[in-house]
PDB file of N, CA and C in Angstrom:
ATOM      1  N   UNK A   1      87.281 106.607 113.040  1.00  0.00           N
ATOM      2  CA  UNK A   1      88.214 107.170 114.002  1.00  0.00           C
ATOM      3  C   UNK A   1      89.602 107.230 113.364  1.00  0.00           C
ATOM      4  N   UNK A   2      89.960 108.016 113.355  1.00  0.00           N
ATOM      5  CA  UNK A   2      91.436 108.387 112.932  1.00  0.00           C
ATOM      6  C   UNK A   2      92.210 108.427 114.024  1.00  0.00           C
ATOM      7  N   UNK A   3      93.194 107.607 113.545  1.00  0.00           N
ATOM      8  CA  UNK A   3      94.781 107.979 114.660  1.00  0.00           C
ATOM      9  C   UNK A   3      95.214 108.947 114.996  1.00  0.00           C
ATOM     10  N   UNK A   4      96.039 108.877 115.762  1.00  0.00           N
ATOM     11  CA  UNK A   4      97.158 110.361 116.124  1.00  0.00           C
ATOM     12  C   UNK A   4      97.804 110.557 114.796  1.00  0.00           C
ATOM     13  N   UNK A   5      98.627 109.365 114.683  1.00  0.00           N
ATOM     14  CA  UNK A   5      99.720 109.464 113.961  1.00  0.00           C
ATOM     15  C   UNK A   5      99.274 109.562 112.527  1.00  0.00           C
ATOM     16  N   UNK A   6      98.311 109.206 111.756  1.00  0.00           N
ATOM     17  CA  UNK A   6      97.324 109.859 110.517  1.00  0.00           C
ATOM     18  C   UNK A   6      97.500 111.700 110.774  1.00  0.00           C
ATOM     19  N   UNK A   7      96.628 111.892 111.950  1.00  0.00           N
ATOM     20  CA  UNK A   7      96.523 113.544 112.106  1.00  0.00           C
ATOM     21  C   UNK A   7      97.451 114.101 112.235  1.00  0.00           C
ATOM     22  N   UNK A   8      98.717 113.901 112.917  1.00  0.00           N
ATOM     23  CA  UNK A   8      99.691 114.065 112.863  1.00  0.00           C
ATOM     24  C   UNK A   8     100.416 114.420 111.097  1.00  0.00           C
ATOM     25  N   UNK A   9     100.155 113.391 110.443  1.00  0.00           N
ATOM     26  CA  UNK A   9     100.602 113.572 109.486  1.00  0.00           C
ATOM     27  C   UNK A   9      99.897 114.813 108.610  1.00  0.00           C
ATOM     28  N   UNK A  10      98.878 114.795 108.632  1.00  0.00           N
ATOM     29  CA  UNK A  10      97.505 115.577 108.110  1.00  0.00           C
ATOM     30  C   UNK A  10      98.259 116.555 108.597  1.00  0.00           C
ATOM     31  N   UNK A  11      98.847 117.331 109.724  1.00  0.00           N
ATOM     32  CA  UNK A  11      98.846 118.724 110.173  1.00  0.00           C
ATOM     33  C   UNK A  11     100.124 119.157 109.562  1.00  0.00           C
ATOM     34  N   UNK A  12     101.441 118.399 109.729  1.00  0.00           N
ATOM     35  CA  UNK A  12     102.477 118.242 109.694  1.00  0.00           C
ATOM     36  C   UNK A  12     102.572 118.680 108.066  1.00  0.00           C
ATOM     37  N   UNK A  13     101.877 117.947 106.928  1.00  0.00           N
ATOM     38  CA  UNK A  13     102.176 118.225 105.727  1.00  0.00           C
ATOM     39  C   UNK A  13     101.340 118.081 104.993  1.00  0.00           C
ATOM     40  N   UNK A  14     100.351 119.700 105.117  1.00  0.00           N
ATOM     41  CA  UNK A  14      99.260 119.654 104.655  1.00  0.00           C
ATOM     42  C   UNK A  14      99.263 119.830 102.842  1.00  0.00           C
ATOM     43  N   UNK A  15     100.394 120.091 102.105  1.00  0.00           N
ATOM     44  CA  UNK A  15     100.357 119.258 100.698  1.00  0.00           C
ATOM     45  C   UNK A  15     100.470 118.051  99.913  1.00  0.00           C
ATOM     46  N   UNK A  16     100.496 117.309 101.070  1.00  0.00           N
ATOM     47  CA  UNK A  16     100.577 115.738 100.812  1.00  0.00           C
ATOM     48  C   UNK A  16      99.227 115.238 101.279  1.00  0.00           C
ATOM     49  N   UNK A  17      98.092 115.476 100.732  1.00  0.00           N
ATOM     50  CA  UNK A  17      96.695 114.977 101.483  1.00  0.00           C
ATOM     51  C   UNK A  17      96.629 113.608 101.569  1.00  0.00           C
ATOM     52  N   UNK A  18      96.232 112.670 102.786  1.00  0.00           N
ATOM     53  CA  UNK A  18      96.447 111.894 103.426  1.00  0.00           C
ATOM     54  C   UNK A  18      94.739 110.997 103.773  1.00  0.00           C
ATOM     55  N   UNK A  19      93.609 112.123 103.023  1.00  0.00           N
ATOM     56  CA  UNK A  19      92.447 111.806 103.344  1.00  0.00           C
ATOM     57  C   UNK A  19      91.783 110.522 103.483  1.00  0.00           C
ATOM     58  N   UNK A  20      92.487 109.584 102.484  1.00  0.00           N
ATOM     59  CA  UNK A  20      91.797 108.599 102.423  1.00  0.00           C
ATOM     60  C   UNK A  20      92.729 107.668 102.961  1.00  0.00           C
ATOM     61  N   UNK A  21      93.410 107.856 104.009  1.00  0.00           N
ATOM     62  CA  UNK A  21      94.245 106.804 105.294  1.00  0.00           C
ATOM     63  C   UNK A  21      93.271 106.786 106.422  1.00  0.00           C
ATOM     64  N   UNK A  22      92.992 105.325 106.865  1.00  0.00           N
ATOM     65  CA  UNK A  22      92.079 105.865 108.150  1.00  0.00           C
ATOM     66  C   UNK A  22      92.335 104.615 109.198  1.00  0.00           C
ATOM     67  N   UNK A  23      92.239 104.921 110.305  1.00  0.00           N
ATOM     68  CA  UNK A  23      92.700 103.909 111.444  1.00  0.00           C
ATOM     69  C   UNK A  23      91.263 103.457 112.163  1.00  0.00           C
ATOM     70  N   UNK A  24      91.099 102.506 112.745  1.00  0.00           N
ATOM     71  CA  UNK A  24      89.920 102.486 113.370  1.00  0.00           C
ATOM     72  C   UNK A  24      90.485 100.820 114.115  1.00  0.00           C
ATOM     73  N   UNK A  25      89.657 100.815 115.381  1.00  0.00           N
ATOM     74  CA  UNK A  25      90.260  99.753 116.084  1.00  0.00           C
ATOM     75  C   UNK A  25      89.508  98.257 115.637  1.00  0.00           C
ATOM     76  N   UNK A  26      88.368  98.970 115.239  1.00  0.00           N
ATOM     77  CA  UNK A  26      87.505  98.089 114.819  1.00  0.00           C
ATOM     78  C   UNK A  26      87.574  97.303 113.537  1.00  0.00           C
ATOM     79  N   UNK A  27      88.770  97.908 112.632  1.00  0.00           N
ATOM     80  CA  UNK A  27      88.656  97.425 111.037  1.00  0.00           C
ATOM     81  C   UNK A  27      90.083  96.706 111.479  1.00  0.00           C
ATOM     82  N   UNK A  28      90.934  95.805 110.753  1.00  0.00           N
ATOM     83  CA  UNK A  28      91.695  95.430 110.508  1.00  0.00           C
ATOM     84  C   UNK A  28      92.640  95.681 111.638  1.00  0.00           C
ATOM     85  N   UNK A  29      91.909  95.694 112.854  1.00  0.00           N
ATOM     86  CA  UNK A  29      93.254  95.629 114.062  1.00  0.00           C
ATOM     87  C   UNK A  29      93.451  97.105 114.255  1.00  0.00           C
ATOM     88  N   UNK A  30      93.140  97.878 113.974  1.00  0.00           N
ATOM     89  CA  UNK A  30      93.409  99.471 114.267  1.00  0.00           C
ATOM     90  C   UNK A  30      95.082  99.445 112.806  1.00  0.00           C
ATOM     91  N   UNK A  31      95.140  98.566 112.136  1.00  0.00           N
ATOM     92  CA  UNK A  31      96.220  98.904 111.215  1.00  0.00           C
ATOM     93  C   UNK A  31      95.308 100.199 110.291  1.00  0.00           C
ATOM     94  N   UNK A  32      96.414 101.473 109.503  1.00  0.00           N
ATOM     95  CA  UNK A  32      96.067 101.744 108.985  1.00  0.00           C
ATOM     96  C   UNK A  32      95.869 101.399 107.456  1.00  0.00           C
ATOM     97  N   UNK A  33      94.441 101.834 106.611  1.00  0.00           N
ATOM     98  CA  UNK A  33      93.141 101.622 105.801  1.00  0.00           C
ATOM     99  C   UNK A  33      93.027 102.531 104.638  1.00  0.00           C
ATOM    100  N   UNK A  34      92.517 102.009 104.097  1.00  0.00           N
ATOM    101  CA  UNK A  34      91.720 102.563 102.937  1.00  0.00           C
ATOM    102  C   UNK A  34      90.873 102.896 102.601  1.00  0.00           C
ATOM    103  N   UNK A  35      90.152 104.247 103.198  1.00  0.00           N
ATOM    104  CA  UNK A  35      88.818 104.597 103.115  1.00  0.00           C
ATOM    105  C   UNK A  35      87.902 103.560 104.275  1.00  0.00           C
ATOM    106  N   UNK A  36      88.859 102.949 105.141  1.00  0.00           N
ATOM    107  CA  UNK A  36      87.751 102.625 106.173  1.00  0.00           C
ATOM    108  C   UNK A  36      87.671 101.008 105.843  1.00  0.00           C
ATOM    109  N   UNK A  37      87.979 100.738 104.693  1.00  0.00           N
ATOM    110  CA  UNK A  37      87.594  99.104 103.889  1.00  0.00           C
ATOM    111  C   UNK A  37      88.762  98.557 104.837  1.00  0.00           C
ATOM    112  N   UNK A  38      89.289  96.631 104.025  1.00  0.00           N
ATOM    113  CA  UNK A  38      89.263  96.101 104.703  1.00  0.00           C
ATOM    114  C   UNK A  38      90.759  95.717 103.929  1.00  0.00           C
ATOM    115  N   UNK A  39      91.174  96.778 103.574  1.00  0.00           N
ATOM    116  CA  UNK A  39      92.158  97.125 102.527  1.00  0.00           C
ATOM    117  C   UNK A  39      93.170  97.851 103.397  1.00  0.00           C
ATOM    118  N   UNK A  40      94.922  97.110 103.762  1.00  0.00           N
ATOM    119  CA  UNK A  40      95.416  97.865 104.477  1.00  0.00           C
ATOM    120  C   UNK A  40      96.641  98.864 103.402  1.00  0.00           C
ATOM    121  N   UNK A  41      96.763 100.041 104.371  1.00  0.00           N
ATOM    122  CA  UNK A  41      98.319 100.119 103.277  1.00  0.00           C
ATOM    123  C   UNK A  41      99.660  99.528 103.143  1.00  0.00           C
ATOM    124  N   UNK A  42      99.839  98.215 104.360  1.00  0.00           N
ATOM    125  CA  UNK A  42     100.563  97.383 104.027  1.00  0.00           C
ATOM    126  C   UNK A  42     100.125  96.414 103.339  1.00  0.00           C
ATOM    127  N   UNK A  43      99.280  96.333 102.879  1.00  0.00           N
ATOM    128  CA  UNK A  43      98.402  95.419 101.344  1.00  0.00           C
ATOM    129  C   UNK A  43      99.182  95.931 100.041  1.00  0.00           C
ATOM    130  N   UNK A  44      98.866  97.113 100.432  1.00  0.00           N
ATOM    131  CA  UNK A  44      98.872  97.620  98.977  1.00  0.00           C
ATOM    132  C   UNK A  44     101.112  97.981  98.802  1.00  0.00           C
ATOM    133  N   UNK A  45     101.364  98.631 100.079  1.00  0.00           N
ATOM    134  CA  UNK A  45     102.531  98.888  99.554  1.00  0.00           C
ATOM    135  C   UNK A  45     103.299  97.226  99.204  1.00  0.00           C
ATOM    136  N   UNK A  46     103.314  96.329  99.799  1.00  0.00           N
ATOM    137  CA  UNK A  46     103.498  95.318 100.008  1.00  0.00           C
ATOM    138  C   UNK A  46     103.091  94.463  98.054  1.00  0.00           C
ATOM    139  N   UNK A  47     102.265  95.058  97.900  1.00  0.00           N
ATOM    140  CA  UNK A  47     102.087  94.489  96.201  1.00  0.00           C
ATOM    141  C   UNK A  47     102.887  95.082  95.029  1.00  0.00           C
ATOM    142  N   UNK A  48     103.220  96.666  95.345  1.00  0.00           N
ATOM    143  CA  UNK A  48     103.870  97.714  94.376  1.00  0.00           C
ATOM    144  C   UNK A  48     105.353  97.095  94.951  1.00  0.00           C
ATOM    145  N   UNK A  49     105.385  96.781  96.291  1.00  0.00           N
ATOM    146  CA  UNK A  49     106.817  95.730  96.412  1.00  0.00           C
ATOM    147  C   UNK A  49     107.181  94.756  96.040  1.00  0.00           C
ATOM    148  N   UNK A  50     106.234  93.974  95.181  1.00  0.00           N
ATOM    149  CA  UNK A  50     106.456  92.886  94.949  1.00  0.00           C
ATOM    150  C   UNK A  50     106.616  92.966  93.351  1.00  0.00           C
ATOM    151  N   UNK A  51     106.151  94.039  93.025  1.00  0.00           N
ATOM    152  CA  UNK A  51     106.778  94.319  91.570  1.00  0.00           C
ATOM    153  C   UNK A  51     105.056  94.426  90.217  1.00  0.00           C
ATOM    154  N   UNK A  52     104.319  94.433  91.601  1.00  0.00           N
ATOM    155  CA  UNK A  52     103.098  94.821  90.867  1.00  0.00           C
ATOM    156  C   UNK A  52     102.834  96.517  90.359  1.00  0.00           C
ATOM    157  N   UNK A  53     102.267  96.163  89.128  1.00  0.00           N
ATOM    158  CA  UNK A  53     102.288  98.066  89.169  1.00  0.00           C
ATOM    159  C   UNK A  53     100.817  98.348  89.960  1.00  0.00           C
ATOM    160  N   UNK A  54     100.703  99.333  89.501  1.00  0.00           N
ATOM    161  CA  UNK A  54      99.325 100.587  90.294  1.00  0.00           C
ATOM    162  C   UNK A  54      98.109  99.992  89.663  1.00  0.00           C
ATOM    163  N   UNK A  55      98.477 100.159  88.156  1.00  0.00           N
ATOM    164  CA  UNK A  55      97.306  99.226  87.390  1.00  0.00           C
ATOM    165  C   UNK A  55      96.901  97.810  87.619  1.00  0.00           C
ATOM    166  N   UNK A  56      97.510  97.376  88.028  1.00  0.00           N
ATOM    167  CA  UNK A  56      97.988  95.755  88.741  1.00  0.00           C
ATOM    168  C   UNK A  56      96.966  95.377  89.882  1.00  0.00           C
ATOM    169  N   UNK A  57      97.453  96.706  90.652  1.00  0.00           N
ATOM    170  CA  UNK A  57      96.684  96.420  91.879  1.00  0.00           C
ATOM    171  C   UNK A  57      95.107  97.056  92.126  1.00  0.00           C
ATOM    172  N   UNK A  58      94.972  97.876  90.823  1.00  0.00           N
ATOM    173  CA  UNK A  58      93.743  98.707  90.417  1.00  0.00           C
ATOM    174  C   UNK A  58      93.089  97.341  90.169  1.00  0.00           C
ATOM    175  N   UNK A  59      93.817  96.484  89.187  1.00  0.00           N
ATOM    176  CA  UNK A  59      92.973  95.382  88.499  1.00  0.00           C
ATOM    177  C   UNK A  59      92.558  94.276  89.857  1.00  0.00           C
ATOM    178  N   UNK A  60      92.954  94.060  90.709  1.00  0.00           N
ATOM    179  CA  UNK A  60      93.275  92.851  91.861  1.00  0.00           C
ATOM    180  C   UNK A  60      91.886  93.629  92.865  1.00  0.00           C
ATOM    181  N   UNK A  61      91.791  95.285  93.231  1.00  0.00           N
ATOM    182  CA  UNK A  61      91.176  95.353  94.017  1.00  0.00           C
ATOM    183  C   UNK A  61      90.198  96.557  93.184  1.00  0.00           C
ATOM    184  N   UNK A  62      89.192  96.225  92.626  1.00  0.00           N
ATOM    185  CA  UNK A  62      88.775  97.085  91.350  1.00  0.00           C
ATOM    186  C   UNK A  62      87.892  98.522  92.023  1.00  0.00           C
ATOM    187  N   UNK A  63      87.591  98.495  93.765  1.00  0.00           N
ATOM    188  CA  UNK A  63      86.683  99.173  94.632  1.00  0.00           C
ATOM    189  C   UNK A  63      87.899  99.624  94.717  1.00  0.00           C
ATOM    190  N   UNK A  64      89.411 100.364  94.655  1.00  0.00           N
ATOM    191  CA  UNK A  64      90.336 100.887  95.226  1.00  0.00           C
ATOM    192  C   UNK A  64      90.273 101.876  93.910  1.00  0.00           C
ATOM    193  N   UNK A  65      90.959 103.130  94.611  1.00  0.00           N
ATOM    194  CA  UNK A  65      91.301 104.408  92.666  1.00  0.00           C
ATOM    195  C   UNK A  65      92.592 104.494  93.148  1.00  0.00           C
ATOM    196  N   UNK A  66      93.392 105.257  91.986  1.00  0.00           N
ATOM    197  CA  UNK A  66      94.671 105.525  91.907  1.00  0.00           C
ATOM    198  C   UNK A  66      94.775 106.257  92.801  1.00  0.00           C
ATOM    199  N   UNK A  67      94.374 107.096  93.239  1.00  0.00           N
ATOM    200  CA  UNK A  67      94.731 108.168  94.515  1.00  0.00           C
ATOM    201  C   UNK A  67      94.490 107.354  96.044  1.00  0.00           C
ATOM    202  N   UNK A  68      93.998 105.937  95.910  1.00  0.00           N
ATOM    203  CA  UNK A  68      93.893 105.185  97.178  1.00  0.00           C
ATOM    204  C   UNK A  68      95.716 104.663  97.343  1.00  0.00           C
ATOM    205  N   UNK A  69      95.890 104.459  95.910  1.00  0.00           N
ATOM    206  CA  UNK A  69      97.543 103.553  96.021  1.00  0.00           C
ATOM    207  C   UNK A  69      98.423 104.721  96.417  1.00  0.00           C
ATOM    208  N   UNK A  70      98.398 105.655  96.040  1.00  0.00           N
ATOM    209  CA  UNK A  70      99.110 106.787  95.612  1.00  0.00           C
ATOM    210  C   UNK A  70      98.901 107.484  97.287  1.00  0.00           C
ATOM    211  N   UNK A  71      98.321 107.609  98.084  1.00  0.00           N
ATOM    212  CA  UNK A  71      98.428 107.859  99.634  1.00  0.00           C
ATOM    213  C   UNK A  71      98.739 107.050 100.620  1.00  0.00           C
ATOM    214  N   UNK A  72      98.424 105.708 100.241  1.00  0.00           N
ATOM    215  CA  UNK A  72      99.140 104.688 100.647  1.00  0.00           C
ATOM    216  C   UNK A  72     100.628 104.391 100.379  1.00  0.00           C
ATOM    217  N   UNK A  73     100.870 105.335  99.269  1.00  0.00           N
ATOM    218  CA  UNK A  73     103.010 104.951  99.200  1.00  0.00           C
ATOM    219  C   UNK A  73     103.362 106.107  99.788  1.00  0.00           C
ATOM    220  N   UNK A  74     102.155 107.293  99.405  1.00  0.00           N
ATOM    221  CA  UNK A  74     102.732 108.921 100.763  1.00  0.00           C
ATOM    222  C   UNK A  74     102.938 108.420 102.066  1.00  0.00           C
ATOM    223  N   UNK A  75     101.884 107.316 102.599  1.00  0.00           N
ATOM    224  CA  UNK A  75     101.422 107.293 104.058  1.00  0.00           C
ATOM    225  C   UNK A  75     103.029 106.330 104.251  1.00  0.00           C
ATOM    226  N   UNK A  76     103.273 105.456 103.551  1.00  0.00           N
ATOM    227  CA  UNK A  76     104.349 104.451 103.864  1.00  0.00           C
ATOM    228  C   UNK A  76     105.541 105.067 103.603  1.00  0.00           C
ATOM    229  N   UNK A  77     105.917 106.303 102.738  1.00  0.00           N
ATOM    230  CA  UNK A  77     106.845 106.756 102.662  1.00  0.00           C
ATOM    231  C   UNK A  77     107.393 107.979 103.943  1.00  0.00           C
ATOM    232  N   UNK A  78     106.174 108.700 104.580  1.00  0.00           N
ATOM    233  CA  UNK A  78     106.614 108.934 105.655  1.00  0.00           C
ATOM    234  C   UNK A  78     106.735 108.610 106.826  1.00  0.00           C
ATOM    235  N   UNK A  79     106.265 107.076 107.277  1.00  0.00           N
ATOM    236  CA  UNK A  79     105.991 106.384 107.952  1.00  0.00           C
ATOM    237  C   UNK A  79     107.459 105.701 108.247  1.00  0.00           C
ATOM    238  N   UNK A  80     108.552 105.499 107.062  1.00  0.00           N
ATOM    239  CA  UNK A  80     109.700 104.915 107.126  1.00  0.00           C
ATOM    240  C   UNK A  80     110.488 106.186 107.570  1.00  0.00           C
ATOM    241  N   UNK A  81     110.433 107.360 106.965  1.00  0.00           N
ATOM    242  CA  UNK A  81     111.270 108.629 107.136  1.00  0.00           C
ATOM    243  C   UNK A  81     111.018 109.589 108.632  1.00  0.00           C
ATOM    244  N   UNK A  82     109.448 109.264 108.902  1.00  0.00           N
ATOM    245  CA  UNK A  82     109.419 109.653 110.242  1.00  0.00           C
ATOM    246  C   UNK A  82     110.549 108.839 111.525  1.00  0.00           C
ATOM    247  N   UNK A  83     110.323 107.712 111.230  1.00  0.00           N
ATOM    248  CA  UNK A  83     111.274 106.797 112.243  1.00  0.00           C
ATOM    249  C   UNK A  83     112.629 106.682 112.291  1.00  0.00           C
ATOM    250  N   UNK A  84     113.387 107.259 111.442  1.00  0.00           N
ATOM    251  CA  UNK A  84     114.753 107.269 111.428  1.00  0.00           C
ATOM    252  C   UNK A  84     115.072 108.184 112.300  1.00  0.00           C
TER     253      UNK A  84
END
């Protein structure tokens, strides 16, 4: 199940693909995910914040690809810019 605010984004800016963000009430609290896993994108942005790189966190969660981190800093980057 996908969120509003996922689809929202999906419609809103369809060159920023967003595919592998996913909400569900059932995984991790309805926070948004990573392909559904158990992997949030405040996991991941939260590690590239802490001064881990991409490869870093490739190495820490080895079932995640670069395009999982890499929609997860899209999803968090409009997530801060939507709310202002």
């Amino acid at each position: 199940m996908v969120s509003s605010v996922v689809a929202r984004i999906r419609q809103k800016n369809k060159m920023a693909q967003l595919d592998r963000i996913t909400q569900d009430p059932q995984v991790m609290g309805g926070k948004p995910c990573i392909r559904g896993m158990r992997v949030t994108v405040g996991m991941i942005v939260g590690q590239i914040g802490a001064g881990h790189s991409i490869e870093e966190v490739l190495a820490e969660y080895p079932y995640l690809e670069r395009e999982d981190v890499l929609q997860a800093l899209r999803f968090a980057a409009w997530l801060s810019s939507a709310n202002n």
